[in-house]
C-alpha atoms as a PDB file:
ATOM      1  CA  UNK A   1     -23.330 -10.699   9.724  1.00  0.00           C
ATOM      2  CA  UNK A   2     -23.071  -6.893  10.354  1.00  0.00           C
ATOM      3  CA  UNK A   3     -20.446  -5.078   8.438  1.00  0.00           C
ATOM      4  CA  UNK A   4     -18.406  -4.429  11.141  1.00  0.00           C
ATOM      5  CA  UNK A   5     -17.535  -8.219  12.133  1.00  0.00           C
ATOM      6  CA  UNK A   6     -17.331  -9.400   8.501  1.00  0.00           C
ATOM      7  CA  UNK A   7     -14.156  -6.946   7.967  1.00  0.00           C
ATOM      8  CA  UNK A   8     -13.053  -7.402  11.442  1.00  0.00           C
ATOM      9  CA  UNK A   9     -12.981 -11.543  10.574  1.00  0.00           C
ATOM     10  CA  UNK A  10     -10.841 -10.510   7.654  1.00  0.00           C
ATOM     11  CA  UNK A  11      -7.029 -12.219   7.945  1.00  0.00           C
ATOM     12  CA  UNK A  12      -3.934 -10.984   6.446  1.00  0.00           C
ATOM     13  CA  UNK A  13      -4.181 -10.789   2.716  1.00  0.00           C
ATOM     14  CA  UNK A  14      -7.785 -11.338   2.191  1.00  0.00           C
ATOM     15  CA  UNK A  15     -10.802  -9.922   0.667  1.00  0.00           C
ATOM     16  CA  UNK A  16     -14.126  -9.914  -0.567  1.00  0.00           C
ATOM     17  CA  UNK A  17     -16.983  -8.457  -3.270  1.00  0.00           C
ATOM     18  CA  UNK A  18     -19.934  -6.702  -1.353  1.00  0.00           C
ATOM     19  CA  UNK A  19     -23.333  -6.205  -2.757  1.00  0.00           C
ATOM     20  CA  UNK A  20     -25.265  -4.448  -1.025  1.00  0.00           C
ATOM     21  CA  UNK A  21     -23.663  -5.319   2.150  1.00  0.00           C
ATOM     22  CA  UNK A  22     -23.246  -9.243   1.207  1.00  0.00           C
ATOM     23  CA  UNK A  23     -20.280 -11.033   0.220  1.00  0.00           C
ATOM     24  CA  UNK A  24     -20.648 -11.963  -3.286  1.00  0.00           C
ATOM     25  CA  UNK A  25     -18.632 -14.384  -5.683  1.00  0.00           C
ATOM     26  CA  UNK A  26     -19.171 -14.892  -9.633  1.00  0.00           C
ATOM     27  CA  UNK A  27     -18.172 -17.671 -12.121  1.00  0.00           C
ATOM     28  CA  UNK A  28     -17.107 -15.227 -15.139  1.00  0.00           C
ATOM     29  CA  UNK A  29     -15.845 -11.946 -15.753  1.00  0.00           C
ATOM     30  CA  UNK A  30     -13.607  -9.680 -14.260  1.00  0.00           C
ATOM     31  CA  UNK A  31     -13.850  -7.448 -11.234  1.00  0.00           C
ATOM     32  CA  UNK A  32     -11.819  -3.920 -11.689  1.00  0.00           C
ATOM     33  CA  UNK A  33     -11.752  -0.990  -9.030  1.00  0.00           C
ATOM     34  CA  UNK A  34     -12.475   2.519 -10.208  1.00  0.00           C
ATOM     35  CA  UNK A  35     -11.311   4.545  -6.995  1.00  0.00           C
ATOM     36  CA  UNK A  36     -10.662   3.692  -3.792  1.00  0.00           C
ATOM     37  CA  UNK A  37      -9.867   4.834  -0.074  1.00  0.00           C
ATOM     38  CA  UNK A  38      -6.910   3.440   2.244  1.00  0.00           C
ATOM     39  CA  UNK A  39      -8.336   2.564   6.142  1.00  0.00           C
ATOM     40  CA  UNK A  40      -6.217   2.148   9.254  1.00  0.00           C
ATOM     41  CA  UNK A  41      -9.641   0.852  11.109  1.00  0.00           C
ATOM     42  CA  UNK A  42     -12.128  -1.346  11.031  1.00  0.00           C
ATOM     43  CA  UNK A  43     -14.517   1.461  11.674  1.00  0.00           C
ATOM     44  CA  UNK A  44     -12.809   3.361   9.036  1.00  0.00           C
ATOM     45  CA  UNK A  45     -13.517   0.882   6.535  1.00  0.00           C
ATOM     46  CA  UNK A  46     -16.852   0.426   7.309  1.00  0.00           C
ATOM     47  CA  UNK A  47     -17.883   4.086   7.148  1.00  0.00           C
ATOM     48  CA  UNK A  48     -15.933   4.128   3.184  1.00  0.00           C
ATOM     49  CA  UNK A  49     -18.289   0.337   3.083  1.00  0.00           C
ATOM     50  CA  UNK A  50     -21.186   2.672   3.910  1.00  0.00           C
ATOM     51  CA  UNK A  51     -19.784   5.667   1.232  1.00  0.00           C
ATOM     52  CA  UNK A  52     -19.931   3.011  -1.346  1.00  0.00           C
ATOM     53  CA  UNK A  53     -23.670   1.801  -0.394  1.00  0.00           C
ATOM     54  CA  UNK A  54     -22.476  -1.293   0.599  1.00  0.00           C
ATOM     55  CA  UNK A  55     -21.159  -2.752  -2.764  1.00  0.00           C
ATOM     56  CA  UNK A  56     -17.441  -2.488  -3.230  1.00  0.00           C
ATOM     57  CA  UNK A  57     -14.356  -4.366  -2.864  1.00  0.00           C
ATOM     58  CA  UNK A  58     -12.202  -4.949   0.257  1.00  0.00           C
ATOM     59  CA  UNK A  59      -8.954  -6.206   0.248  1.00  0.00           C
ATOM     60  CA  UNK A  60      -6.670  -6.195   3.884  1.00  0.00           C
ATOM     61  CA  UNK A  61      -3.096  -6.460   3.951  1.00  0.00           C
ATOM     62  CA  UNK A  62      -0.683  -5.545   6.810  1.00  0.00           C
ATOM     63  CA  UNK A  63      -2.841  -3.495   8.800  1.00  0.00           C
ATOM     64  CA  UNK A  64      -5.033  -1.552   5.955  1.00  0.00           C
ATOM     65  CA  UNK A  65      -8.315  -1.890   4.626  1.00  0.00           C
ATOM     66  CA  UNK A  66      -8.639  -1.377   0.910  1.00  0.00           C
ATOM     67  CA  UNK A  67     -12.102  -0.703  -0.099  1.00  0.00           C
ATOM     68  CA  UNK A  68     -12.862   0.071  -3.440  1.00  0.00           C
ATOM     69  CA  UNK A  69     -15.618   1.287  -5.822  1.00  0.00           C
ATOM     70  CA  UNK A  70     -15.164  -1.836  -8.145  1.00  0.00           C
ATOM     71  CA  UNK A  71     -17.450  -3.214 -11.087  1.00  0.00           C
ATOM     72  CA  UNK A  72     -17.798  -6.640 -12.856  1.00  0.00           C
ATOM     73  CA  UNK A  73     -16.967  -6.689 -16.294  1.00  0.00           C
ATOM     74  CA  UNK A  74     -17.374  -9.082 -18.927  1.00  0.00           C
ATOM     75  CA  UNK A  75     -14.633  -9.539 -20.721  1.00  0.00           C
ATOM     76  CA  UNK A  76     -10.709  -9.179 -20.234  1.00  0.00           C
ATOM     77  CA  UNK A  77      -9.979  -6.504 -22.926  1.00  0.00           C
ATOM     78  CA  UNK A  78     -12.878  -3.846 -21.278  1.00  0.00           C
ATOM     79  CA  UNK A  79     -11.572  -5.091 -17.998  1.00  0.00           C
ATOM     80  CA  UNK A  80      -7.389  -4.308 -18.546  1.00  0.00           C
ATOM     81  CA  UNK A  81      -9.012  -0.894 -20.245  1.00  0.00           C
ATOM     82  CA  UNK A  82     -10.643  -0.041 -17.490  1.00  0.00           C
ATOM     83  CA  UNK A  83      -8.106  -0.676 -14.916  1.00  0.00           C
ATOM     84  CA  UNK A  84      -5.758   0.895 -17.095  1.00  0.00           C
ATOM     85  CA  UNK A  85      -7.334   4.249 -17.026  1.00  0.00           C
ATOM     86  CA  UNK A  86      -8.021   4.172 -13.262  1.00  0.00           C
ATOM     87  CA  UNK A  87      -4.018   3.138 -12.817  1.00  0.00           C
ATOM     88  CA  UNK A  88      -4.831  -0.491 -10.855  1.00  0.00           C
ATOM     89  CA  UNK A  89      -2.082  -2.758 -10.515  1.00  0.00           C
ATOM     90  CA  UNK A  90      -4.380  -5.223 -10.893  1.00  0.00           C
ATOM     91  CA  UNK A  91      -8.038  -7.162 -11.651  1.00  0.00           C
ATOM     92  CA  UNK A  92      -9.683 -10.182 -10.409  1.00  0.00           C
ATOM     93  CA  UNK A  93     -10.166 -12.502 -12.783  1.00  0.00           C
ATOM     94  CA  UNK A  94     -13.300 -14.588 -10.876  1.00  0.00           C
ATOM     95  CA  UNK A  95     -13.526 -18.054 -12.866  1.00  0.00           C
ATOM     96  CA  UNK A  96      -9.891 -18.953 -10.733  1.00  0.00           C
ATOM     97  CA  UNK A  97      -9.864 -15.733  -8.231  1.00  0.00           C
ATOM     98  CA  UNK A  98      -6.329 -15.025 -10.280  1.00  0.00           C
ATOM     99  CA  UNK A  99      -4.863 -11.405 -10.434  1.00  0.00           C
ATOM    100  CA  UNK A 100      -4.323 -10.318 -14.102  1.00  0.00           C
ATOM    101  CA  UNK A 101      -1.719  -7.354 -14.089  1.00  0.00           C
ATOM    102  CA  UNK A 102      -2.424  -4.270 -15.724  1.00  0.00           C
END
C-alpha cells in the first residue's frame, strides 16, 4: 500500500510505526519520538514520511498528522530519559501498545 492511502486510511486517534515505508509492530521495548512535524494534509504528512526515509511514527488526531522521528528502545529507564530530554508527553510501551507518561 502506497504511503499516501495508508495515512489517508488512518481514523481518528490512530497510528502506526513505519520502517522503511511498512507498518511495523514489536513485542518489547519502548518506542520514543525525538522530533517531530505537525501536518494539516495527507500530502503534508507524506512529504515529512518521505523527510524521515520512511521510518517514523504517525499518530492522527482531530484533523493532524503527527509524524515523528521515533526510535525503539530497550528498556523503560533509557526510554523515559530519552523522552524526557526531547519534552514528549509520552512513549509507547509495545508489549500492551500502553502510553507511559513522561
Amino acid at each position: 500500500m502506497a504511503i499516501i492511502e495508508m495515512l489517508a486510511a488512518l481514523e481518528n486517534d490512530d497510528g502506526l510505526t513505519l520502517k522503511k515505508y511498512k507498518a511495523v509492530t514489536y513485542k518489547t521495548g519502548y518506542q520514543v519520538a525525538l522530533c517531530g512535524v505537525e501536518c494539516k494534509t495527507v500530502a503534508e504528512a507524506a512529504k515529512a514520511v518521505d523527510q524521515y526515509s520512511g521510518s517514523c511514527g504517525v499518530w492522527y488526531s482531530n484533523g493532524i498528522y503527527y509524524i515523528d522521528h521515533s526510535i525503539r528502545v530497550d528498556t523503560k529507564t533509557a526510554a523515559m530519559a530519552i523522552g524526557k530530554q526531547c519534552k514528549q508527553i509520552s512513549i509507547l510501551r509495545w508489549k500492551d501498545f500502553g502510553l507511559v507518561y513522561c
